[in-house]
Protein backbone atom coordinates (compact mmCIF):
# COMPACT_ATOMS: atom_id res chain seq x y z
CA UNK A 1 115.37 65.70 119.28
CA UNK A 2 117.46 63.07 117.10
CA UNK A 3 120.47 63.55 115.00
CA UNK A 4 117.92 63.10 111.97
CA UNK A 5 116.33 65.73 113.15
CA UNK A 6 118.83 68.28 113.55
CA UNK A 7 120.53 67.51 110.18
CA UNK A 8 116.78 68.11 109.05
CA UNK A 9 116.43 71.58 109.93
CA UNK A 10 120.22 72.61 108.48
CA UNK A 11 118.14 73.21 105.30
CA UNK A 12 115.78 75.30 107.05
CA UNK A 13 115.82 79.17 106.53
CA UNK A 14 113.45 79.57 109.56
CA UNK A 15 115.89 77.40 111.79
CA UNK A 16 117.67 79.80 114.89
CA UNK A 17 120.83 78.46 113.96
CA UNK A 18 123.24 81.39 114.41
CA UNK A 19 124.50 83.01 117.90
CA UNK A 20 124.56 86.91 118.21
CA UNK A 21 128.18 86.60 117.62
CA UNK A 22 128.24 84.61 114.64
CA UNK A 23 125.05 86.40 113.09
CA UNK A 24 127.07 89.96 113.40
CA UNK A 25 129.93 88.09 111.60
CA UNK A 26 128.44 86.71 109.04
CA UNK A 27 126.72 90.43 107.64
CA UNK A 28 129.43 92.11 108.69
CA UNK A 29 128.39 94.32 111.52
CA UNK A 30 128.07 94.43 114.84
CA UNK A 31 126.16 92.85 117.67
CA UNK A 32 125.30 96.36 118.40
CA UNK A 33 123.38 96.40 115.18
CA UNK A 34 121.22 93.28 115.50
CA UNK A 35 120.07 94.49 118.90
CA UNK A 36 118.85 97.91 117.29
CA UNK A 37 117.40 96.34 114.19
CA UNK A 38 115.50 93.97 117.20
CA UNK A 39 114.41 97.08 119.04
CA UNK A 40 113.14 98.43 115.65
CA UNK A 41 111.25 95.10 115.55
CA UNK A 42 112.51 94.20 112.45
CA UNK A 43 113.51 90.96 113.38
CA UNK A 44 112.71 88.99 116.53
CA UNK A 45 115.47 86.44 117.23
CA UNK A 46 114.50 83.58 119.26
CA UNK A 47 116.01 82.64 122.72
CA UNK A 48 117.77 79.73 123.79
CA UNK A 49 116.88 78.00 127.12
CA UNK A 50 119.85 80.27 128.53
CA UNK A 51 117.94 83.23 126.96
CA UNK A 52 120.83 83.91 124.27
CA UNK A 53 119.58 85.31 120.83
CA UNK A 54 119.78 82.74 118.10
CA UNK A 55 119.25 84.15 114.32
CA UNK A 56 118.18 81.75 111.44
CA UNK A 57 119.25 82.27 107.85
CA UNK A 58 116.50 84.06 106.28
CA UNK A 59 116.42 86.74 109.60
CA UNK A 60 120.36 86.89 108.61
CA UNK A 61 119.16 88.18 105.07
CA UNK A 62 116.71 90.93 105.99
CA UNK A 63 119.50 91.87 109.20
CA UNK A 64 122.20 92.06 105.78
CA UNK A 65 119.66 94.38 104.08
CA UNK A 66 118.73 96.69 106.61
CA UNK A 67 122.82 96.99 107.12
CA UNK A 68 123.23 97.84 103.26
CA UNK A 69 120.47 100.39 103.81
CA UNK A 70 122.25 102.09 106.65
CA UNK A 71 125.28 101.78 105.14
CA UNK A 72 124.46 103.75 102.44
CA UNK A 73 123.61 106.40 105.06
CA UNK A 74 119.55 105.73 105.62
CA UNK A 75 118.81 106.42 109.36
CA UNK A 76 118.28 103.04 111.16
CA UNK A 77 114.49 103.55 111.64
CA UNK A 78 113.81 104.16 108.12
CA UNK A 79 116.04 101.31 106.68
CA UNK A 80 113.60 98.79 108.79
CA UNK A 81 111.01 100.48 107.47
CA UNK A 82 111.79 100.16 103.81
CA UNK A 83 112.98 96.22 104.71
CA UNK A 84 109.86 95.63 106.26
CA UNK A 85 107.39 96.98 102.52
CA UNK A 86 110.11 95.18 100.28
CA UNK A 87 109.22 91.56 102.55
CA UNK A 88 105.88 92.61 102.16
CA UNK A 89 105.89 93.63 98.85
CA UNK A 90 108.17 90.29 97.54
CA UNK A 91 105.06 87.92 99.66
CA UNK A 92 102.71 89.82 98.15
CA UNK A 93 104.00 89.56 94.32
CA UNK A 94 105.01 85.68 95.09
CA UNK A 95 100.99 85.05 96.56
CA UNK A 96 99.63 86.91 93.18
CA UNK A 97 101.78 84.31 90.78
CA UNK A 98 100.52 81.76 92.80
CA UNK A 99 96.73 83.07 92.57
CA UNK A 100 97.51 83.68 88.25
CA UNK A 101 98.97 80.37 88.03
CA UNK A 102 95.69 78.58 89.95
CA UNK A 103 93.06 80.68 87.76
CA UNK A 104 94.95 79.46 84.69
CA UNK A 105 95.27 75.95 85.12
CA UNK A 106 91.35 76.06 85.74
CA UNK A 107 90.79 77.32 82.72
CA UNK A 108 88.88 80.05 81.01
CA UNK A 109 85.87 81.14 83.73
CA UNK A 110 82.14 81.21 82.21
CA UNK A 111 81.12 84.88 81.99
């Protein structure tokens, strides 16, 4: 890998750019909590070659969710449950937009 490259991915929300340490940091909670939420296979961080758990940004956002979620006293299970349907529910809303937008620029279809 280059130096272009890596500067390449910095804007990339997929990118494993966070250790364990820094990832519990930056949502304020503990490494204790990522490895839960991971259990609960709401996220799956990736390894590095030395098998350490890297987190990219967008895994940091549904990790700072579920946290909210427990915060507010949900039981751990059921807060990666309800992160889980809102993903799927925001892919699913951003995929029908898409679909509306391609049936209108085609125009009106022949009945």
């Amino acid at each position: 890998m280059t130096a272009d490259d890596t500067f390449g991915r910095l804007d990339d929300d997929d990118y494993p750019a966070y250790t364990m340490g820094r990832a519990a940091e930056m949502i304020g909670s503990t490494q204790g909590f990522l490895r839960a939420i991971g259990e609960a296979r709401l996220i799956t961080p990736l390894r590095s070659e030395g098998g350490h758990r890297r987190y990219s940004r967008y895994q940091l956002r549904i990790a700072a969710r579920a946290r909210e979620l427990v915060d507010q006293g949900t039981p751990i299970e059921a807060a990666c449950r309800i992160v889980i349907l809102e993903d799927q529910l925001e892919e699913a809303q951003r995929l029908n937009a898409q679909y509306r937008r391609a049936a209108e620029s085609s125009g009106p279809s022949a009945a």
